[in-house]
N, C-alpha and C. Protein backbone atom coordinates (compact mmCIF):
# COMPACT_ATOMS: atom_id res chain seq x y z
N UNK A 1 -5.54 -0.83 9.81
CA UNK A 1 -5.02 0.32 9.10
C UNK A 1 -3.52 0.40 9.35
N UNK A 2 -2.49 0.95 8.23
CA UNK A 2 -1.49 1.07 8.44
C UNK A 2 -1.31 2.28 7.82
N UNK A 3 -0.76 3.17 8.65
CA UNK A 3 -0.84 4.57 8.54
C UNK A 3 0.69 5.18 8.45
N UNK A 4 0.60 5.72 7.27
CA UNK A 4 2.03 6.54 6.65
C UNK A 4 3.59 5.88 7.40
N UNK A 5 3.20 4.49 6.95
CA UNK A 5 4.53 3.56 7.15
C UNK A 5 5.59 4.26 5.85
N UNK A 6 7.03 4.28 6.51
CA UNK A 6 7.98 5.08 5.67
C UNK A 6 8.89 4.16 5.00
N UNK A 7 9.10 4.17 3.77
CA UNK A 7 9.97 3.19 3.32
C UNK A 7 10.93 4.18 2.20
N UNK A 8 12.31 4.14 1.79
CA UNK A 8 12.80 3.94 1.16
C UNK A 8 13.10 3.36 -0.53
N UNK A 9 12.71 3.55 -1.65
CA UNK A 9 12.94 3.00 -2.44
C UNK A 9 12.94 3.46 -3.79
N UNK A 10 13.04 2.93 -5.01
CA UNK A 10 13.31 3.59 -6.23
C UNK A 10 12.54 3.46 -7.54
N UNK A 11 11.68 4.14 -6.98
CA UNK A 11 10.36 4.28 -8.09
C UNK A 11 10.51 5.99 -8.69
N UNK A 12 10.24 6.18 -9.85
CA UNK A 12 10.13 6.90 -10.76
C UNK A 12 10.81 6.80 -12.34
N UNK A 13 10.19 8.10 -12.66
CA UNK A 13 10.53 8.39 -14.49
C UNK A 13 11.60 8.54 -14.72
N UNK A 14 12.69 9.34 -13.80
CA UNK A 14 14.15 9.77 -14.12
C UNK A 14 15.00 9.13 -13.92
N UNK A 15 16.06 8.97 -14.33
CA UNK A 15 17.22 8.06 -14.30
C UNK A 15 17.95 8.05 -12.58
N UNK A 16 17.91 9.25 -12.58
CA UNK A 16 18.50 10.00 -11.13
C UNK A 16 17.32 9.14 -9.97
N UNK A 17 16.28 9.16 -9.97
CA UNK A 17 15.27 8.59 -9.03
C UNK A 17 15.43 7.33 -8.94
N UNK A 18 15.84 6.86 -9.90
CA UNK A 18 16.16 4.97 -9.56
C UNK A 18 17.45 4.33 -9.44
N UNK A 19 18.39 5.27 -9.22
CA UNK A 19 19.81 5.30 -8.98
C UNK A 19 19.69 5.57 -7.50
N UNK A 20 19.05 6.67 -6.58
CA UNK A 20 19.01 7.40 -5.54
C UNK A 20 18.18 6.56 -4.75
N UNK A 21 17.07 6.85 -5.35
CA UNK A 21 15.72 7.02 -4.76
C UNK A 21 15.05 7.81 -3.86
N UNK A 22 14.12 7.83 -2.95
CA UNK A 22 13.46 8.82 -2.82
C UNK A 22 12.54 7.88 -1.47
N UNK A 23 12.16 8.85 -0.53
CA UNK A 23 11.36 8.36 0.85
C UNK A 23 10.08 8.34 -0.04
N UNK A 24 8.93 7.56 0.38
CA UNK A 24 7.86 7.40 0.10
C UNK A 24 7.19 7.02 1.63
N UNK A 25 5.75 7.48 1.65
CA UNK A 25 5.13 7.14 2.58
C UNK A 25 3.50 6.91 2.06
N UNK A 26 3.42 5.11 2.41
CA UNK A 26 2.30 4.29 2.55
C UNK A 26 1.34 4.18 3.42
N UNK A 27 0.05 4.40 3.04
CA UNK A 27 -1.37 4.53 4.04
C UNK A 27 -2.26 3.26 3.53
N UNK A 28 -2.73 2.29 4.43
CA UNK A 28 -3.41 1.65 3.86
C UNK A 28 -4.47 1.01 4.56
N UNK A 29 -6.07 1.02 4.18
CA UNK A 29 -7.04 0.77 5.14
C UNK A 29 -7.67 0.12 4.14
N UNK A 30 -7.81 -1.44 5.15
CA UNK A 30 -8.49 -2.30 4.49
C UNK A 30 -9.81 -2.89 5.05
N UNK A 31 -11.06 -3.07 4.11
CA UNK A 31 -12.22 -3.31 4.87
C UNK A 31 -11.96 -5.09 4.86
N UNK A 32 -12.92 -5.65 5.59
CA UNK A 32 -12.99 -6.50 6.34
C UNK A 32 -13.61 -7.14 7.14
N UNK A 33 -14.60 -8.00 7.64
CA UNK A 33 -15.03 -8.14 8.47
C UNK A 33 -14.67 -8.85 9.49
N UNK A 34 -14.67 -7.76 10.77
CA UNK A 34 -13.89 -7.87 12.18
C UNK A 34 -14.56 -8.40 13.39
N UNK A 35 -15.95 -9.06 12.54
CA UNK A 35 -16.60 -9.42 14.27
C UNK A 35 -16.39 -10.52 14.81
N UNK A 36 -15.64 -11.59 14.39
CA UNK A 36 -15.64 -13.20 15.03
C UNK A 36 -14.39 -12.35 15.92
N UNK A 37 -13.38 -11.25 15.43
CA UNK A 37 -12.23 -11.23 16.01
C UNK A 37 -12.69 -10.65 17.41
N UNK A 38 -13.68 -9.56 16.94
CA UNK A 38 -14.29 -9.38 18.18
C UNK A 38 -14.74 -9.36 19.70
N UNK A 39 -15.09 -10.79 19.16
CA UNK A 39 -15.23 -11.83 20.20
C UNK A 39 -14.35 -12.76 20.75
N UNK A 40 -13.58 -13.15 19.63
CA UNK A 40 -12.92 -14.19 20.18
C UNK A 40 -11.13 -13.68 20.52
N UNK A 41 -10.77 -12.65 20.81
CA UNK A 41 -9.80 -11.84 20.63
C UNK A 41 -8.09 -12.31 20.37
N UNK A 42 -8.47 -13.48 18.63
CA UNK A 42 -7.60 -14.23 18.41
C UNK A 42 -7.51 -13.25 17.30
N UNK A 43 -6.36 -13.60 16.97
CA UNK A 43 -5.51 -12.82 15.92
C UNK A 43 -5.95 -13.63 14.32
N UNK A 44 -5.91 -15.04 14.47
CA UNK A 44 -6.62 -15.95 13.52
C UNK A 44 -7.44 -15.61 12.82
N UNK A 45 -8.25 -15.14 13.84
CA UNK A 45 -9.87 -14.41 13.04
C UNK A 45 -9.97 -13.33 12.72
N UNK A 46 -8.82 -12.98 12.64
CA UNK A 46 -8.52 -11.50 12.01
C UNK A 46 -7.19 -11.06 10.82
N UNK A 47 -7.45 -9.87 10.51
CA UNK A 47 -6.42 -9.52 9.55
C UNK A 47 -4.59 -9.24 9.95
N UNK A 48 -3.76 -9.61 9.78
CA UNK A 48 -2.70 -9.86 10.18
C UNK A 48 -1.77 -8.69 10.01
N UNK A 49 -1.69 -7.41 10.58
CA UNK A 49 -1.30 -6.25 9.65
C UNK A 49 0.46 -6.62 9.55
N UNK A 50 0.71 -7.27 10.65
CA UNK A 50 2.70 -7.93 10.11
C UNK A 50 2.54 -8.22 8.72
N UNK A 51 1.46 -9.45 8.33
CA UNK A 51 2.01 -9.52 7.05
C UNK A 51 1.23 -8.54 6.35
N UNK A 52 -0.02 -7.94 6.24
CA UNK A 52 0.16 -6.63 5.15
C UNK A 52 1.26 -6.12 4.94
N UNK A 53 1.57 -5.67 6.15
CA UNK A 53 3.24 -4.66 6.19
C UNK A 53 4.01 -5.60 5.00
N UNK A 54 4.55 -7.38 5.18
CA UNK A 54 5.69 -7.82 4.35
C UNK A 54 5.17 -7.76 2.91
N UNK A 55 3.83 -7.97 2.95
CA UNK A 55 3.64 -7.60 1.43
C UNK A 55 3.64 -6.95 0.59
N UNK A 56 3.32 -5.28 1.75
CA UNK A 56 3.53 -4.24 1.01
C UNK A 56 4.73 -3.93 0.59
N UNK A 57 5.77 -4.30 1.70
CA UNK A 57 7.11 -4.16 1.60
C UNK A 57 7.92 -4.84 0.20
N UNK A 58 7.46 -6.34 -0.09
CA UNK A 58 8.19 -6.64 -1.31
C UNK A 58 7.16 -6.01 -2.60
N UNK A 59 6.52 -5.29 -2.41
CA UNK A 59 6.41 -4.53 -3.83
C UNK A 59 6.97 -3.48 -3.86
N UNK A 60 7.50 -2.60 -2.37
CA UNK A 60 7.61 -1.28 -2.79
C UNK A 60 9.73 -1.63 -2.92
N UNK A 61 9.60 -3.05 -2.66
CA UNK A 61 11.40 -3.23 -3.06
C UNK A 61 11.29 -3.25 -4.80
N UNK A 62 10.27 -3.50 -5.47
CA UNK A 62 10.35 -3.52 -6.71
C UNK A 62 10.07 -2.42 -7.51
N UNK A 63 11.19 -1.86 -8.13
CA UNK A 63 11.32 -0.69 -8.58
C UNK A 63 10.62 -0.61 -9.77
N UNK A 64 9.66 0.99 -9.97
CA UNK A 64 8.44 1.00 -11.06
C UNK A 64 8.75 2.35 -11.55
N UNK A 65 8.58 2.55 -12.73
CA UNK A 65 8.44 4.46 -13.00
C UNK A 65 7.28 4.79 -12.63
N UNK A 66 6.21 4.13 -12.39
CA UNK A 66 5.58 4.98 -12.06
C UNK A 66 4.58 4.12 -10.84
N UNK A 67 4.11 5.76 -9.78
CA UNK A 67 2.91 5.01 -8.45
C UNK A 67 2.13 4.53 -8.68
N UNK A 68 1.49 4.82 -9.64
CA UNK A 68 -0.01 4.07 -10.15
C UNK A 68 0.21 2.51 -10.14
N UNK A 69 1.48 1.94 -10.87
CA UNK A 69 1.77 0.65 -10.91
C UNK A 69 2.14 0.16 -9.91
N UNK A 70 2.90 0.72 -8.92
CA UNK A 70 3.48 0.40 -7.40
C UNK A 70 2.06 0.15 -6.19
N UNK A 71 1.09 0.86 -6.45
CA UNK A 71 -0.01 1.24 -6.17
C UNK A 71 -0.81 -0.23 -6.53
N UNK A 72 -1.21 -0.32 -7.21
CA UNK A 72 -2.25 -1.37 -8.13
C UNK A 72 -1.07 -2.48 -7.92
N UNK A 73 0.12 -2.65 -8.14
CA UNK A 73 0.80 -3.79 -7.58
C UNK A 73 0.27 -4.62 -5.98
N UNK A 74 0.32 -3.35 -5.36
CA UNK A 74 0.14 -3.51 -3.44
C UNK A 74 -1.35 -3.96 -3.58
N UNK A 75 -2.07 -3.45 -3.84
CA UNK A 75 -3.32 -3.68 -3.63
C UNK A 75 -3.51 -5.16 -4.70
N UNK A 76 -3.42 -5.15 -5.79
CA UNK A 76 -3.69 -6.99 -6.35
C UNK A 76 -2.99 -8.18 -5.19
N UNK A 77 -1.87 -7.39 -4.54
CA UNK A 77 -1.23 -8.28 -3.96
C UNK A 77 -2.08 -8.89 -2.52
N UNK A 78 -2.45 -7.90 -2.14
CA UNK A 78 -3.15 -7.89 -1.40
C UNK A 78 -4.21 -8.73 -0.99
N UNK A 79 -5.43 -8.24 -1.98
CA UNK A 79 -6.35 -8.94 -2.56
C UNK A 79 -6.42 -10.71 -3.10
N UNK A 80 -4.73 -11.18 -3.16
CA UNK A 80 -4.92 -12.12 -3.76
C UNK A 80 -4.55 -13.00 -2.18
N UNK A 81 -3.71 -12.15 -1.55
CA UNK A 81 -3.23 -13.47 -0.26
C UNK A 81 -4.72 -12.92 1.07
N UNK A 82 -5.23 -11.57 0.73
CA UNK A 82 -6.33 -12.02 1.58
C UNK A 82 -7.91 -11.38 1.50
N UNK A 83 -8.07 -13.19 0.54
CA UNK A 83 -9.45 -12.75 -0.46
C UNK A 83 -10.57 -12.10 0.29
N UNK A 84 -10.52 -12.30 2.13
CA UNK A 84 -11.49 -11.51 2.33
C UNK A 84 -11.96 -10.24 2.65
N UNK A 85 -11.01 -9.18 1.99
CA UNK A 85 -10.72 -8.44 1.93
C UNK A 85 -11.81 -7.41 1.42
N UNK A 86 -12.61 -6.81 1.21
CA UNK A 86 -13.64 -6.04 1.17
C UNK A 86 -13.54 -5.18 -0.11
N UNK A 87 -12.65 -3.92 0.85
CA UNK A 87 -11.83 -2.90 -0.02
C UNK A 87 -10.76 -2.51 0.34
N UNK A 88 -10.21 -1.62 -0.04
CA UNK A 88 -8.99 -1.20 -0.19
C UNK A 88 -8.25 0.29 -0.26
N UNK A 89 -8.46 0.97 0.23
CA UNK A 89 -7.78 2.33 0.31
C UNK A 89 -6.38 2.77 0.74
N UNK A 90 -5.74 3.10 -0.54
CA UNK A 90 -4.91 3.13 -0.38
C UNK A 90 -3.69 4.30 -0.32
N UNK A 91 -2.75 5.09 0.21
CA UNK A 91 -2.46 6.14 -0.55
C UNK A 91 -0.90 5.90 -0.61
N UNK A 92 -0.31 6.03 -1.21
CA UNK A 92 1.20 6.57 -1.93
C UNK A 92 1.91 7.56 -2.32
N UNK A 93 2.64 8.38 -1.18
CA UNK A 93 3.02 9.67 -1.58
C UNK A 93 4.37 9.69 -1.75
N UNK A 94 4.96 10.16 -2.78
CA UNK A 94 6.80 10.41 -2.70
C UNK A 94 6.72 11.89 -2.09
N UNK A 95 7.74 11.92 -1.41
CA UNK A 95 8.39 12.62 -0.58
C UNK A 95 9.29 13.82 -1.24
N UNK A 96 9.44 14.67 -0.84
CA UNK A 96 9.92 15.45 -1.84
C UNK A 96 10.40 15.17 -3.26
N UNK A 97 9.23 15.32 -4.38
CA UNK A 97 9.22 14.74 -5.47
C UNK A 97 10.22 15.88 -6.65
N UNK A 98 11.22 15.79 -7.45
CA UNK A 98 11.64 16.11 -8.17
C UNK A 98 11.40 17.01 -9.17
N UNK A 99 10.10 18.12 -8.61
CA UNK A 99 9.10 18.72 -10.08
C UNK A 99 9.87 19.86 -9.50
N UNK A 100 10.33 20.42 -8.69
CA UNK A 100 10.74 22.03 -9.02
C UNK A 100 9.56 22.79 -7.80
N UNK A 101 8.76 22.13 -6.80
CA UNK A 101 7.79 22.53 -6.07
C UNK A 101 8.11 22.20 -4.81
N UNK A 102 7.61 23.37 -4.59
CA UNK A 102 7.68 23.44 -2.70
C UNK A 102 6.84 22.94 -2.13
N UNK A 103 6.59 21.79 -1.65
CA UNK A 103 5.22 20.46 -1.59
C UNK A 103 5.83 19.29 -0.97
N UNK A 104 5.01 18.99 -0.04
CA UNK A 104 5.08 17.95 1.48
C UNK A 104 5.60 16.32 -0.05
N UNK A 105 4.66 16.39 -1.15
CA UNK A 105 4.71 15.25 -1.69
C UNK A 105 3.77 15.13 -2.57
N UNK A 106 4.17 14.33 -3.89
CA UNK A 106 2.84 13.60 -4.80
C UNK A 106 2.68 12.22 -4.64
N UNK A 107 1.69 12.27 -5.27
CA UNK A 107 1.39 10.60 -5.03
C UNK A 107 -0.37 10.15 -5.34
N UNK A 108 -0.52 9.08 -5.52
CA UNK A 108 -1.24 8.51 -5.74
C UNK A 108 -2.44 8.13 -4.42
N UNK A 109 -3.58 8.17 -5.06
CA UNK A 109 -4.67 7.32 -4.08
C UNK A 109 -5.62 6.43 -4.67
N UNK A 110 -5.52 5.25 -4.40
CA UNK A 110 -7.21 4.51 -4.56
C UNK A 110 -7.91 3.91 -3.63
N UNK A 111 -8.71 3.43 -4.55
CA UNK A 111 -10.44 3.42 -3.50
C UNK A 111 -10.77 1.92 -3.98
N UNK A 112 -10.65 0.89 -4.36
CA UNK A 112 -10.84 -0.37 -4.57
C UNK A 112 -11.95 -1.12 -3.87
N UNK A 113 -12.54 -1.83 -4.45
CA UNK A 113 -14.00 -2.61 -4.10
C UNK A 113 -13.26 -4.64 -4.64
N UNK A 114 -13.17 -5.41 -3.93
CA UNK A 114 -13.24 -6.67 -4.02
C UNK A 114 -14.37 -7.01 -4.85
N UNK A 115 -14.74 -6.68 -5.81
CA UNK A 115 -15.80 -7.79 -6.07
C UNK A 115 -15.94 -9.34 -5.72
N UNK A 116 -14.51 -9.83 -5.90
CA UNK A 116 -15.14 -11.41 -5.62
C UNK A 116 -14.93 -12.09 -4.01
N UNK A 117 -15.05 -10.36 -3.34
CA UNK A 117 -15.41 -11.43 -2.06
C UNK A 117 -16.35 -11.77 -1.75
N UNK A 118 -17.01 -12.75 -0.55
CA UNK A 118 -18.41 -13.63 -0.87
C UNK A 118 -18.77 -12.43 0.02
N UNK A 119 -20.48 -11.95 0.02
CA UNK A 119 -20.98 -10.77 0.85
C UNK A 119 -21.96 -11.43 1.49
């Protein structure tokens, strides 16, 4: 799990938001199966959260109008460098978002299922 990692960057609808940008904070829990790591208490046999972190990181450098796409970017990305990947929960919140509201943040969440990992 990587829990409300803070990044920097310039996602949104307004002109002003991708000129500036805006703090965002990333949550992300991925299923998996953890028992060879278990045992054998190698890192090999397990999920590598350094590189989750770099992967998440070069999508959220790529600027989107909107989370849903920043969102579904991280997670395909995901999914593709580590197929055994289960599911996927994910959340995406901007940080004081630009609507005129007194609110911690909006943002996005999903819930993703791997189908083509082997079960």
């Amino acid at each position: 799990m990587l829990k409300e990692v803070r990044f920097h960057a310039f996602h949104g609808v307004m002109p002003q938001e991708r000129k500036v940008g805006a703090d965002f904070l990333l949550s992300l829990r991925l299923g998996y199966d953890i028992s060879k790591a278990m045992q054998t208490d190698d890192v090999a046999d397990t999920l590598n959260y350094a590189e989750v972190y770099q992967l998440a990181k070069q999508e959220m450098e790529q600027p989107s109008a909107l989370l849903e796409h920043v969102a579904g970017r991280i997670a395909q990305t995901l999914m593709q460098h580590f197929p055994a990947v289960k599911s996927i929960d994910l959340t995406l919140t901007k940080q004081n978002p630009p609507m005129g509201a007194d609110c911690q943040g909006a943002g996005v969440e999903l819930h993703l299922i791997n189908d083509k990992t082997d079960r």
